[in-house]
Protein backbone atom coordinates (compact mmCIF):
# COMPACT_ATOMS: atom_id res chain seq x y z
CA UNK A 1 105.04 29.55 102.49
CA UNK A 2 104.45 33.11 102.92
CA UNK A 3 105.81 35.89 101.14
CA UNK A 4 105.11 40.09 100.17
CA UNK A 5 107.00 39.79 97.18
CA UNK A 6 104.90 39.34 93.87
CA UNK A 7 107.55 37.70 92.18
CA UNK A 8 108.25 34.81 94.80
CA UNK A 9 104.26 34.19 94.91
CA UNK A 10 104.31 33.82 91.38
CA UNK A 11 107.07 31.49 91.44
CA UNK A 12 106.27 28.99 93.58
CA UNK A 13 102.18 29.29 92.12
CA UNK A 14 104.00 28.47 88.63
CA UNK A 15 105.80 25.33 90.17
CA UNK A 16 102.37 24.42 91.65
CA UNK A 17 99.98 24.30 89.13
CA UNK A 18 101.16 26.50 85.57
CA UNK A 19 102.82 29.07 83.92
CA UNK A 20 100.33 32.28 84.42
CA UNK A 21 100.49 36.08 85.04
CA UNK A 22 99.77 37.36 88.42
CA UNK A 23 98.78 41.47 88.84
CA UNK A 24 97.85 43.03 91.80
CA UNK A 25 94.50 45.51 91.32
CA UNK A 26 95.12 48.19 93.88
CA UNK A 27 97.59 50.52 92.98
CA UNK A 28 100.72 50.88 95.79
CA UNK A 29 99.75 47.43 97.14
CA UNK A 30 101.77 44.15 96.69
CA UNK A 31 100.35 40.92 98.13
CA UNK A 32 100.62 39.58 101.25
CA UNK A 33 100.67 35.36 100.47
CA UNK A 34 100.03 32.63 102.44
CA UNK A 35 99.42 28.81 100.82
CA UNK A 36 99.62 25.77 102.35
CA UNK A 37 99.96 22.77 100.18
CA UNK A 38 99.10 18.83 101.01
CA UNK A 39 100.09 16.30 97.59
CA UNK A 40 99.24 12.68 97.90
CA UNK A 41 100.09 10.98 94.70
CA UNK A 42 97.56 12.14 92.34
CA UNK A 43 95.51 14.79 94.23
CA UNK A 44 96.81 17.63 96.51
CA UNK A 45 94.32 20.23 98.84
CA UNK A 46 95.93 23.43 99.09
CA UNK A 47 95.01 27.09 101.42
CA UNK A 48 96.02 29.87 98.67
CA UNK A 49 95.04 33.65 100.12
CA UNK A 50 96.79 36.40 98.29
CA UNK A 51 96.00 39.15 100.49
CA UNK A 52 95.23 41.58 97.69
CA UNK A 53 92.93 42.02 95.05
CA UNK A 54 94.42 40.20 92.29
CA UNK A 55 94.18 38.85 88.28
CA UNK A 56 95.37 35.96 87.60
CA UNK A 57 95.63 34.47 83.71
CA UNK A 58 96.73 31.15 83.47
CA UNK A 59 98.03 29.45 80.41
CA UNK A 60 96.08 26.49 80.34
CA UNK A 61 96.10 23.23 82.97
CA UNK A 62 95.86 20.64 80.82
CA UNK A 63 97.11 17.68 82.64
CA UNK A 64 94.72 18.14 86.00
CA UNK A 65 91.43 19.62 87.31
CA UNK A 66 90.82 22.40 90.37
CA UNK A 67 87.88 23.02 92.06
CA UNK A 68 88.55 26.71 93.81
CA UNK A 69 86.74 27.28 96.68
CA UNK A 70 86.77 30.41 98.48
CA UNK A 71 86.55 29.97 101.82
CA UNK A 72 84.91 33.72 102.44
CA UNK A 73 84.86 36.91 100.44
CA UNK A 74 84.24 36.71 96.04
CA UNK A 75 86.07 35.93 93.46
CA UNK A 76 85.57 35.88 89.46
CA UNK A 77 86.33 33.24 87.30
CA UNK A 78 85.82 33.97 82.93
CA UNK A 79 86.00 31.47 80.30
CA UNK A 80 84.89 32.96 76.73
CA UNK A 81 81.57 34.37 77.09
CA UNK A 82 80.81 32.77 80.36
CA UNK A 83 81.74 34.39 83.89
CA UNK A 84 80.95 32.21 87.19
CA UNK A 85 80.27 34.63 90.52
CA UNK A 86 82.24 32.43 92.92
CA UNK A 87 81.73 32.52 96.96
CA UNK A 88 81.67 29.78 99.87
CA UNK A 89 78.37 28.50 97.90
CA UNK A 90 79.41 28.30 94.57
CA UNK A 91 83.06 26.95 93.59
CA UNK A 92 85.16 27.46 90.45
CA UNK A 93 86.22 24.55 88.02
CA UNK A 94 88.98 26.17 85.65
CA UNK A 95 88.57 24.11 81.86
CA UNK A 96 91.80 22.44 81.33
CA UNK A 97 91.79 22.87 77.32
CA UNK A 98 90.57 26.64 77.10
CA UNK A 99 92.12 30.01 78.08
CA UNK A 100 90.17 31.79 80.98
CA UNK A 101 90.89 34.34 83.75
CA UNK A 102 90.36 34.99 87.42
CA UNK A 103 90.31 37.91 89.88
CA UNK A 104 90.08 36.94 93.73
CA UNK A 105 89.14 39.96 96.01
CA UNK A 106 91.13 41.04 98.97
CA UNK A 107 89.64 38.47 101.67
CA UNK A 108 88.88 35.63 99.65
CA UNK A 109 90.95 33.08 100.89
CA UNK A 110 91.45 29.80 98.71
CA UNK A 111 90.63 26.22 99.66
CA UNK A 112 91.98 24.50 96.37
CA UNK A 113 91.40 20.86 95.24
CA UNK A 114 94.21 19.66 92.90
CA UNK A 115 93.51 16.29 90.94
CA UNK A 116 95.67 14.70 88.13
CA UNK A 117 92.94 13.98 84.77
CA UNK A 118 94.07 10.34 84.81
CA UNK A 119 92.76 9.81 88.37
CA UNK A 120 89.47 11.73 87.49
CA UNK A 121 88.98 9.45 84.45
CA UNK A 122 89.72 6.11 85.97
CA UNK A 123 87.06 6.85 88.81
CA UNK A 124 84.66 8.28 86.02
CA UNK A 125 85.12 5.10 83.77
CA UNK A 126 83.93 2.77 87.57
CA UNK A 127 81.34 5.27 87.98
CA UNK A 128 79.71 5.58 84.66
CA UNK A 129 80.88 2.77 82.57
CA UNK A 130 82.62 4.82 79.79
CA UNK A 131 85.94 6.90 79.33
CA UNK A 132 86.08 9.81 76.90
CA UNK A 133 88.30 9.86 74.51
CA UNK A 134 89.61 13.49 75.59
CA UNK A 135 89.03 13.10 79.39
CA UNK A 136 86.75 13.61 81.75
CA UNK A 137 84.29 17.00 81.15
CA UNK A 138 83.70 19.37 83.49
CA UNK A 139 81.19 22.49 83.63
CA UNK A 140 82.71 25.54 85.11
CA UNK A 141 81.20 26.19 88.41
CA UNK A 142 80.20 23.75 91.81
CA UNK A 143 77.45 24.32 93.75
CA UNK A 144 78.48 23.48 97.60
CA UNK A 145 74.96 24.64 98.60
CA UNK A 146 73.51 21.44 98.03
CA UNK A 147 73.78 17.48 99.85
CA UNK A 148 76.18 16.59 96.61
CA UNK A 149 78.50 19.62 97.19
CA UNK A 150 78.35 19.45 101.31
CA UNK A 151 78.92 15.35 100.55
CA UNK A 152 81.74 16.58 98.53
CA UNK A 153 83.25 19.04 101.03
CA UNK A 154 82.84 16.57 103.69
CA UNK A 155 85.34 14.23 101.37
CA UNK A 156 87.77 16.79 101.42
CA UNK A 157 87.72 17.36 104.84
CA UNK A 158 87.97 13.79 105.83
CA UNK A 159 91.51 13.33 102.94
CA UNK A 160 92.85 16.32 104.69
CA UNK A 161 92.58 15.06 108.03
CA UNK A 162 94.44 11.85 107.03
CA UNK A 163 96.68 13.93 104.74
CA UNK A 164 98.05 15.95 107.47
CA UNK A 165 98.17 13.26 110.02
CA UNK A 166 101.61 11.94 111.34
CA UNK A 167 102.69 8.84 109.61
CA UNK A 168 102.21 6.37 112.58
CA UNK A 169 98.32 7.32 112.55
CA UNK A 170 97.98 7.58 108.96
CA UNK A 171 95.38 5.58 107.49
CA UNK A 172 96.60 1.96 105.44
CA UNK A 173 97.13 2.55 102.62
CA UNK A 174 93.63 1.43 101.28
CA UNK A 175 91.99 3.64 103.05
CA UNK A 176 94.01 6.31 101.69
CA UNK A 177 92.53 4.75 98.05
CA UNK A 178 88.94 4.71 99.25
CA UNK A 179 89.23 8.68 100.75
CA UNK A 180 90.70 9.85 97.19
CA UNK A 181 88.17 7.54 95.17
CA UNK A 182 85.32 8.85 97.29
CA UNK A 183 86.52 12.31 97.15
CA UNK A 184 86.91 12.17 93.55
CA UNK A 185 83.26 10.22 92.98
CA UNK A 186 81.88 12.82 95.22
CA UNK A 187 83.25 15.53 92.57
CA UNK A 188 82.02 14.04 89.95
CA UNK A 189 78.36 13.59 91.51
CA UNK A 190 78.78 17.32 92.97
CA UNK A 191 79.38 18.36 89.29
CA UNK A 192 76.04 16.53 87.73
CA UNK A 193 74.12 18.65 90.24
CA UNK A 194 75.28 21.47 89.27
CA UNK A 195 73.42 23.76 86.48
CA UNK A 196 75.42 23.66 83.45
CA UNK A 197 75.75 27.15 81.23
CA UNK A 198 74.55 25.46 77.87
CA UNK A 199 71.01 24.16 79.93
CA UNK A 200 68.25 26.42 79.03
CA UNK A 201 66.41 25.78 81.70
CA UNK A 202 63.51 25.07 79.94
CA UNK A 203 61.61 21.72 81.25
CA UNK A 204 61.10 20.14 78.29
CA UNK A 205 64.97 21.06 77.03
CA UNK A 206 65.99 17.55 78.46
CA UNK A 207 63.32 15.34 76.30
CA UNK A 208 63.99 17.70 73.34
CA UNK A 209 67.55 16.83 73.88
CA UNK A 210 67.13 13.16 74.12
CA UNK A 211 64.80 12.85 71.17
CA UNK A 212 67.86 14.52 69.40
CA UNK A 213 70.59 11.78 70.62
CA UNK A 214 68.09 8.88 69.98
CA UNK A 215 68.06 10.41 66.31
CA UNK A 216 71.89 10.58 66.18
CA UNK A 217 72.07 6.72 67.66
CA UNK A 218 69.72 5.60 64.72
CA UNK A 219 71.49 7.73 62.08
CA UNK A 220 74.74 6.99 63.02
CA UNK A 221 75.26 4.10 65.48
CA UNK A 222 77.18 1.93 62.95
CA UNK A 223 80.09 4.69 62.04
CA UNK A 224 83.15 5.58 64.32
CA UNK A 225 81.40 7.34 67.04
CA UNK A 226 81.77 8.24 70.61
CA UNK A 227 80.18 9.89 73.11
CA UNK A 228 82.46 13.66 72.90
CA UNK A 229 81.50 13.33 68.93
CA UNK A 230 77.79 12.94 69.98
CA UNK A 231 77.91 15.66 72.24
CA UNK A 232 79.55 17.94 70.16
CA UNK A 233 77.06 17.26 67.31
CA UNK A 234 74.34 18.32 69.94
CA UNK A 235 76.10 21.27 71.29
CA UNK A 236 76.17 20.43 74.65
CA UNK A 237 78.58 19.32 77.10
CA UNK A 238 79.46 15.46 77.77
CA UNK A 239 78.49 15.86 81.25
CA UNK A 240 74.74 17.94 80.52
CA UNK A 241 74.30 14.75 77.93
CA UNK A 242 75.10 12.20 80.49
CA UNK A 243 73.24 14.08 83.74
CA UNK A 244 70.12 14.11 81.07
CA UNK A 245 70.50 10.62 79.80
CA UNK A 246 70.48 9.34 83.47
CA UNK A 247 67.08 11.69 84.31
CA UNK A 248 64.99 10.32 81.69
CA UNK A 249 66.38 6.96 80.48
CA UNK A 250 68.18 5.62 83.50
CA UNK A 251 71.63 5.34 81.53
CA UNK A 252 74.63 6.31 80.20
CA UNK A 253 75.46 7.11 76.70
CA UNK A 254 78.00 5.04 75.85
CA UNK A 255 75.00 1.92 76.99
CA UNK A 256 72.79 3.13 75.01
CA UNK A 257 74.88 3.47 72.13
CA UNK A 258 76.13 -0.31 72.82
CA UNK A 259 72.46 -1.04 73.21
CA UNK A 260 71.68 0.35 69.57
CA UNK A 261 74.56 -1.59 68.23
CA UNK A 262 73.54 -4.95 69.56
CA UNK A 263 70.03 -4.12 68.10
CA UNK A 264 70.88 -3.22 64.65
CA UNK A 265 73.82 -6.56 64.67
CA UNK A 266 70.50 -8.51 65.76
CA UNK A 267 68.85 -7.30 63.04
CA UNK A 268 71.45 -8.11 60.23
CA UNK A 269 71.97 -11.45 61.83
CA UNK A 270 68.36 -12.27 61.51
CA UNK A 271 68.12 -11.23 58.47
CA UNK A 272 71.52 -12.55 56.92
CA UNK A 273 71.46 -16.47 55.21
CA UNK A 274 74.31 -18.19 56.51
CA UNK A 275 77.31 -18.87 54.50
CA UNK A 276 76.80 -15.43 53.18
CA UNK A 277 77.38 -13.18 56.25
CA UNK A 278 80.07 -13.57 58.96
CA UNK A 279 79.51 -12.73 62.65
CA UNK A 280 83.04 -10.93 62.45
CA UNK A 281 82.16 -8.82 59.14
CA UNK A 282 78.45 -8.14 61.04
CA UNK A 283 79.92 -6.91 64.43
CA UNK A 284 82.25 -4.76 62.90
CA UNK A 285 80.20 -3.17 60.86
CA UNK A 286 78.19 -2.08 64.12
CA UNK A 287 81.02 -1.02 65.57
CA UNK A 288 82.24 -4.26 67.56
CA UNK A 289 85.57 -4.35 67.07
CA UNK A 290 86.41 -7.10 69.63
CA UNK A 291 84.84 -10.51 68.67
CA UNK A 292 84.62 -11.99 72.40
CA UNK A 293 83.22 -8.83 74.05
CA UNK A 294 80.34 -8.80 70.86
CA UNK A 295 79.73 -12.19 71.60
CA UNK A 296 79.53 -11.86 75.68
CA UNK A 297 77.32 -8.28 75.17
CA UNK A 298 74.99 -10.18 73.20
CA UNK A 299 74.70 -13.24 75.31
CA UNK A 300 74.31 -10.83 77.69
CA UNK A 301 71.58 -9.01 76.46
CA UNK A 302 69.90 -11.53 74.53
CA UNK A 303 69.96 -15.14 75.47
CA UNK A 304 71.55 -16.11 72.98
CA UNK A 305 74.88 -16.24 71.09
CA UNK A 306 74.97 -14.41 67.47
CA UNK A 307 75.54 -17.87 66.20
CA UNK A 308 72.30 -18.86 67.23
CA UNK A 309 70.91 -16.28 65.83
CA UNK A 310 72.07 -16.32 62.58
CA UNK A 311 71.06 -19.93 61.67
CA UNK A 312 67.56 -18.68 62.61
């Protein structure tokens, strides 16, 4: 599509993506809009250049992600307090449950990645081991100056070239699978490497950090907790937790909250006189829910069933 007319620009950008205001910054000028725009089932790649200096305040995403990549030129993206300085090195990630703002400069032409939060999620649950209650979390900015952000842009690349490709050399349909799961892995890493705005910086912020969860974990591991609450309760992001976690203890939080679990049911199994204590009333009160999957975790991790363990 491409159009001078505010009004149609902002029409078909609504139908895109969401509902949003669109104002041209230089007086006497309209726009002059060209997209392009490539959907696969639950990711699209899309070239968005409005010719003008523009605002643009969206009403929220909520049910998908962008990463905004200009392709040359600047562009400004604000969320609360925090503004990200966006170019061909560093790409914009909108939040999907906050309000924020944007204002591309004349000559900053859009490369936009467009992915559905279910997709996101099922490839972080494979990747990580865990699925947040309220969806995957995202910082605000990308680096693409880095091997995770080129290894990212080289993912897009290679989904556009089969996305554009006419359907007798299309990929199978597999391989169409593996190009979005790859792409979407590739985000995810991309996003880990990235700085995030509530990092101080400071080299011993991580171990401070950790010694904090570990003190949550022992305080709390038994109660209705997951990882978002944890987070939160630290004042950090899900992702700066996780991308810290995997630094200094080589895992996720969601294992090492399992792994605390298991511990403290080991403990009140060893301790407990049979006939008195249940396995089922012990697991839940760690927070095992699900008999089997207590019993196969412990195997797992211990040699032994909790049966064994209690007629110790």
């Amino acid at each position: 599509m491409a159009t001078t007319d505010v009004d149609d620009a902002h029409q078909k950008i609504a139908e895109l993506f969401c509902r949003h205001d669109l104002l041209p910054q230089s007086r006497g000028v309209s726009v002059d809009m060209k997209l392009r725009s490539l959907h696969r089932g639950d990711v699209g790649i899309e070239y968005l250049d409005y010719g003008s200096d523009v605002r643009i305040n969206p009403e929220g995403l909520e049910s998908f992600h962008l990463v905004q990549i200009p392709l040359a030129g600047h562009a400004r993206m604000i969320v609360g307090s925090e503004t990200v300085e966006s170019t061909p090195r560093m790409a914009t990630v909108p939040p999907i449950d906050r309000p924020f703002s944007m204002s591309w400069d004349h000559g900053t032409p859009h490369l936009i990645v467009y992915v559905k939060r279910p997709a996101l999620a099922a490839v972080a649950e494979q990747l990580y081991g865990d699925t947040p209650r309220d969806g995957v979390q995202l910082g605000h900015a990308m680096d693409l100056s880095g091997p995770p952000g080129r290894a990212f842009l080289r993912a897009v690349v290679e989904l556009h070239d089969d996305m554009i490709s006419q359907a007798s050399n299309a990929a199978p349909v597999f391989i169409q699978k593996l190009l979005v799961d790859t792409m979407l892995s590739r985000l995810l890493m991309a996003m880990e490497q990235t700085p995030a705005a509530d990092h101080d910086g400071n080299p011993d912020s991580e171990s401070r950090l950790i010694r904090r969860f570990l003190d949550v974990l022992e305080r709390h591991a038994t109660e209705e907790l997951a990882v978002p609450d944890i987070a939160e309760n630290l004042g950090v992001s899900v992702r700066t937790l996780q991308t810290a976690l995997r630094s200094e203890l080589g895992a996720t939080p969601s294992e090492l909250l399992k792994r605390v679990r298991l511990d403290r049911a080991r403990e009140m199994l060893l301790a407990a006189e049979p006939g008195q204590e249940t396995i089922v009333s012990i697991a839940e009160r760690c927070g095992f829910s699900h008999q089997g999957r207590f019993s196969a975790l412990y195997l797992d991790t211990f040699g032994e069933l909790p049966s064994e363990s209690l007629r110790r």
